[in-house]
C-alpha atoms as a PDB file:
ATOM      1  CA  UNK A   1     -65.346  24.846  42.239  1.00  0.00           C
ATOM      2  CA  UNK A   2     -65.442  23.389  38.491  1.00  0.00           C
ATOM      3  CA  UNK A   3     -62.583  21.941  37.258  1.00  0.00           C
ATOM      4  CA  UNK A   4     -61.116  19.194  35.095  1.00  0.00           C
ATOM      5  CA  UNK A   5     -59.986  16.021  37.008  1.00  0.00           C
ATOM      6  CA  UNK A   6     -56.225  14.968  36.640  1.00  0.00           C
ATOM      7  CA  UNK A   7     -58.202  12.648  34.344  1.00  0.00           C
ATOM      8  CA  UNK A   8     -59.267  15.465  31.818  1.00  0.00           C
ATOM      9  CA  UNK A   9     -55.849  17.198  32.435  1.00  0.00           C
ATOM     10  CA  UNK A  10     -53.419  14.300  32.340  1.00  0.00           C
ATOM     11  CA  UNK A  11     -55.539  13.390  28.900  1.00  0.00           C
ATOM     12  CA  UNK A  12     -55.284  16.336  27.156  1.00  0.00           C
ATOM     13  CA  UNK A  13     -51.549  16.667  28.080  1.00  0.00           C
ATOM     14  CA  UNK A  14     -51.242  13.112  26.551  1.00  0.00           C
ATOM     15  CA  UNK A  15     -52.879  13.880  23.707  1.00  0.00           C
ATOM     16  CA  UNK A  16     -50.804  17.112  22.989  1.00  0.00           C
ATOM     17  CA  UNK A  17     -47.669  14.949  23.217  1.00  0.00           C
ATOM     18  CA  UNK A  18     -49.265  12.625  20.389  1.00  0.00           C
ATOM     19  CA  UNK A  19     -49.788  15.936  18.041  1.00  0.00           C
ATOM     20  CA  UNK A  20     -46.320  16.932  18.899  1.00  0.00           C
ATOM     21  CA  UNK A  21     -44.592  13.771  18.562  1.00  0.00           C
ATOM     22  CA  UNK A  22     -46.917  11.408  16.537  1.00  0.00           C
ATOM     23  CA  UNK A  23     -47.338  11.892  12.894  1.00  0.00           C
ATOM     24  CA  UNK A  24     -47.941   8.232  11.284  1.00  0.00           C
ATOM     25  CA  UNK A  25     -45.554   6.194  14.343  1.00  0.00           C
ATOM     26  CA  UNK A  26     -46.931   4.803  17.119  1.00  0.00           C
ATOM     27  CA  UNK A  27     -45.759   6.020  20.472  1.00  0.00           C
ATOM     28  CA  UNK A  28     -44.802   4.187  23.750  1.00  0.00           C
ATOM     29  CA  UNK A  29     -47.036   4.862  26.793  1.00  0.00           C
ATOM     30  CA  UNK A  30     -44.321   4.714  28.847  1.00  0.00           C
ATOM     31  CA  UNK A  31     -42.354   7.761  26.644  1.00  0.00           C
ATOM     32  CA  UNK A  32     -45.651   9.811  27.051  1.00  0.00           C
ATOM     33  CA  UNK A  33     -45.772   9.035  31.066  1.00  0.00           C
ATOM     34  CA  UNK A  34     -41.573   9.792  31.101  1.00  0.00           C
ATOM     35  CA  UNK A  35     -41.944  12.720  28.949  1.00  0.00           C
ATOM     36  CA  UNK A  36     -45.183  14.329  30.420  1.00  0.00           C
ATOM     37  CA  UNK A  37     -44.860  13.338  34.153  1.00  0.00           C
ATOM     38  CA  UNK A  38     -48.073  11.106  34.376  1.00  0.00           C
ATOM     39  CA  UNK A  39     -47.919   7.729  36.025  1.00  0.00           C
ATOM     40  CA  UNK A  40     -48.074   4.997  33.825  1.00  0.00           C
ATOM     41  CA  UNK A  41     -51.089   2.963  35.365  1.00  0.00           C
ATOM     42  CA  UNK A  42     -53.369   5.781  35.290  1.00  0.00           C
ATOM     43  CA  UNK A  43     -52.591   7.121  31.808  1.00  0.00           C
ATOM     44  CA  UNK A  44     -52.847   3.035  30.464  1.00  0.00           C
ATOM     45  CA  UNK A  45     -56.494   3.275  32.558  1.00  0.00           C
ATOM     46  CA  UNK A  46     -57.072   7.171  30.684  1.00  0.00           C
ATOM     47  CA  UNK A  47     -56.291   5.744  27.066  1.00  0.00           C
ATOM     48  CA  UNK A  48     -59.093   3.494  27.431  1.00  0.00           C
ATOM     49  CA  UNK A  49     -61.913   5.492  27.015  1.00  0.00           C
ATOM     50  CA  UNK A  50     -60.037   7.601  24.244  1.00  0.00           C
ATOM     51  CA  UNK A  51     -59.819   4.625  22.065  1.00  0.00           C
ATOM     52  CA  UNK A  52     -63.248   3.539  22.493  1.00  0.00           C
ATOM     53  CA  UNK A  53     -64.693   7.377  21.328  1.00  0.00           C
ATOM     54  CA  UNK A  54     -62.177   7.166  18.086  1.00  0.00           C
ATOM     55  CA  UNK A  55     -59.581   9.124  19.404  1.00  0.00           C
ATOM     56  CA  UNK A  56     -56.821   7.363  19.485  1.00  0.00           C
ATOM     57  CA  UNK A  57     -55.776   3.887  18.552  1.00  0.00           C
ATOM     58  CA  UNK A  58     -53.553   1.711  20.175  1.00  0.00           C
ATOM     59  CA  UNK A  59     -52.011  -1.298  19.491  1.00  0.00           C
ATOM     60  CA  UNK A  60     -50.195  -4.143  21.711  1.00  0.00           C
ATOM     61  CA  UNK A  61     -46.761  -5.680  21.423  1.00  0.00           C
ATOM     62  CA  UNK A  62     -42.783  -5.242  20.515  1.00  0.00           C
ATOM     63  CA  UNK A  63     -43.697  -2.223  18.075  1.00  0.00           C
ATOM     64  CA  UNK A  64     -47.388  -1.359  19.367  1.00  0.00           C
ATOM     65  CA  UNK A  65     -48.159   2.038  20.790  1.00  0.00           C
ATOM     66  CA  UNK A  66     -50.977   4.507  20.586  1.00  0.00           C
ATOM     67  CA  UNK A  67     -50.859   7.510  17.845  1.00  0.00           C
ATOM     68  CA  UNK A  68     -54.103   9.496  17.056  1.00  0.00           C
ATOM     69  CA  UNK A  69     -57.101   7.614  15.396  1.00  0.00           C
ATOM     70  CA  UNK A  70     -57.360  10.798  13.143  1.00  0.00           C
ATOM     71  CA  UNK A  71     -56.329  14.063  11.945  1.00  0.00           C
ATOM     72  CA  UNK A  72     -55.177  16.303  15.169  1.00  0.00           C
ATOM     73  CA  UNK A  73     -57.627  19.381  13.373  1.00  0.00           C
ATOM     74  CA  UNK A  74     -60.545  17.018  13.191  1.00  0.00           C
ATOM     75  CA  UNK A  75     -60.546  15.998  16.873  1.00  0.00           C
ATOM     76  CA  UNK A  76     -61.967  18.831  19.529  1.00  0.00           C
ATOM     77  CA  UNK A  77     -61.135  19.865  23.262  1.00  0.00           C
ATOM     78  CA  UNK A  78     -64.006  18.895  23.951  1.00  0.00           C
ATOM     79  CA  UNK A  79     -64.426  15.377  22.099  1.00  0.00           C
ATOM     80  CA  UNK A  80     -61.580  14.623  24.572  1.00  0.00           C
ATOM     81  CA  UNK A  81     -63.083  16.531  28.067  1.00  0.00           C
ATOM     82  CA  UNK A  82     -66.090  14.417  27.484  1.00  0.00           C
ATOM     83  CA  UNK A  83     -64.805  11.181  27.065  1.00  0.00           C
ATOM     84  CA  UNK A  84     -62.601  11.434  30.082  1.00  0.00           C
ATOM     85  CA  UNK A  85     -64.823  13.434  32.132  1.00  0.00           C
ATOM     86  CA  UNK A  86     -68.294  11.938  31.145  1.00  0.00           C
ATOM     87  CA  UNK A  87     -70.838  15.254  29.662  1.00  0.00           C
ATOM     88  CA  UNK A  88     -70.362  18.762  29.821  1.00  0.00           C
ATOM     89  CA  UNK A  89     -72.303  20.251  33.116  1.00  0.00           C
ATOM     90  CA  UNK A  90     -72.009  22.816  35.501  1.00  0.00           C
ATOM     91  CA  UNK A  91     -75.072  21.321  37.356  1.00  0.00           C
ATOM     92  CA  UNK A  92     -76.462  17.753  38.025  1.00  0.00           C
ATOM     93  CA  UNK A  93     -80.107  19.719  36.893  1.00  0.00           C
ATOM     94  CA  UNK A  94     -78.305  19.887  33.869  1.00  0.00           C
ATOM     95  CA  UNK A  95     -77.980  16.319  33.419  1.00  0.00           C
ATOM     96  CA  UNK A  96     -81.732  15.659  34.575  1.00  0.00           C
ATOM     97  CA  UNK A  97     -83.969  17.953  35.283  1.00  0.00           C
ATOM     98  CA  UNK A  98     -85.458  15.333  37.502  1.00  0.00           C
ATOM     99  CA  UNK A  99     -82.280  16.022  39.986  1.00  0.00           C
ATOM    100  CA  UNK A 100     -83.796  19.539  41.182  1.00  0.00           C
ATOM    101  CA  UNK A 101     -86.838  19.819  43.195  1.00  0.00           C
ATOM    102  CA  UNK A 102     -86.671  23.013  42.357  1.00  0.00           C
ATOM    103  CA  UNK A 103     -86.490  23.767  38.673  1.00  0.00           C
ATOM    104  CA  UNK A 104     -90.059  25.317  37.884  1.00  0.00           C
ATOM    105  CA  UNK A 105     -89.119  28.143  39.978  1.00  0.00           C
ATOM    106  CA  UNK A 106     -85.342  28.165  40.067  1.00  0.00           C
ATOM    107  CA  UNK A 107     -83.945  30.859  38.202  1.00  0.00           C
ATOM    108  CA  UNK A 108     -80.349  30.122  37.765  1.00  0.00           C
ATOM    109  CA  UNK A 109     -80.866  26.990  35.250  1.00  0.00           C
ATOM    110  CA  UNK A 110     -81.192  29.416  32.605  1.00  0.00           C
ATOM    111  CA  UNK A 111     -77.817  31.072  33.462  1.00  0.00           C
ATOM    112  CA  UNK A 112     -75.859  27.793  34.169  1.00  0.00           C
ATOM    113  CA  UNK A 113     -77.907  26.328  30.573  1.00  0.00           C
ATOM    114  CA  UNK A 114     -76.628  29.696  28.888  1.00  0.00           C
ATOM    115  CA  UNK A 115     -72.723  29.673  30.523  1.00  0.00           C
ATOM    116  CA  UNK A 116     -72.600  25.580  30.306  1.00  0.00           C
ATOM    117  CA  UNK A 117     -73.359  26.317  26.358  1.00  0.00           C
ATOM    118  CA  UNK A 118     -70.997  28.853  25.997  1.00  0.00           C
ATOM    119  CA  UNK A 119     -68.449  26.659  27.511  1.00  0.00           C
ATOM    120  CA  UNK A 120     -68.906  23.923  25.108  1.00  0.00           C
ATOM    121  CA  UNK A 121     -68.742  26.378  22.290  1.00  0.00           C
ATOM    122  CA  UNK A 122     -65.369  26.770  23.202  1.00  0.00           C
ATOM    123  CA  UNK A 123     -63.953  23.600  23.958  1.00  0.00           C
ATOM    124  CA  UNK A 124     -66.056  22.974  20.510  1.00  0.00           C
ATOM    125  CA  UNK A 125     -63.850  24.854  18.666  1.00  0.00           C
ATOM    126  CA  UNK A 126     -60.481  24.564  19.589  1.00  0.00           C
ATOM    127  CA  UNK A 127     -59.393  21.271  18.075  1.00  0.00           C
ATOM    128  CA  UNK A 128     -55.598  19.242  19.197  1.00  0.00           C
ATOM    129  CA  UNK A 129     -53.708  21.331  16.699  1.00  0.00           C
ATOM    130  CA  UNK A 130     -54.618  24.961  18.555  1.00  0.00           C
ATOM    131  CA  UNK A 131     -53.478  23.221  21.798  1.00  0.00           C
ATOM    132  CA  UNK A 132     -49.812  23.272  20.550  1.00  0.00           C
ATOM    133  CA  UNK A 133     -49.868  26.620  19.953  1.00  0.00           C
END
């Protein structure tokens, strides 16, 4: 089965809480964790990556907080997905096509290239915004 970790799930719904909540103020991890149900260490441990890709910033102290680096619009689904999750694939061949022994004459890498791409298209272009619709 492919699916999103709680890490890709647990991010996005932290994320959505920052579009719904945000604007310009900074935000308390521990209000997204209480409001959204997601343990605080592992959502402190999620945020990471997001601020190193540009997605969010966050800053320390008495009034720190995170809030989103930019626009909600300009950010995508799957800007997000991949910095939690690593890159997009449905197969490790995907990845490398030195992980198959068998690519020359395997004929599903086409269809997982052609369904993989048509999955990022999607997560391509829904951006934060649509996700609080």
């Amino acid at each position: 089965m492919i699916r999103l970790t709680k890490a890709g799930e647990y991010g996005l719904r932290a994320v959505r809480y920052l579009v719904e909540n945000g604007d310009e103020a900074r935000i308390s991890i521990g209000d997204i964790s209480t409001n959204k149900n997601i343990p605080e260490p592992f959502l402190r441990k999620l945020f990471k990556p997001l601020v190193q890709q540009g997605i969010i910033n966050s800053t320390r102290g008495v009034s720190g907080g995170v809030r989103l680096a930019r626009q909600p619009e300009e950010i995508t689904v799957l800007e997000v997905v991949e910095a939690l999750e690593g890159p997009l694939a449905l197969n490790e061949c995907l990845l490398d096509d030195a992980a198959c022994e068998f690519l020359a004459e395997c004929g599903m890498h086409d269809v997982w290239e052609e369904a993989q791409a048509a999955m990022a298209k999607v997560l391509r272009s829904k951006n934060l915004t649509d996700l609080t619709k």
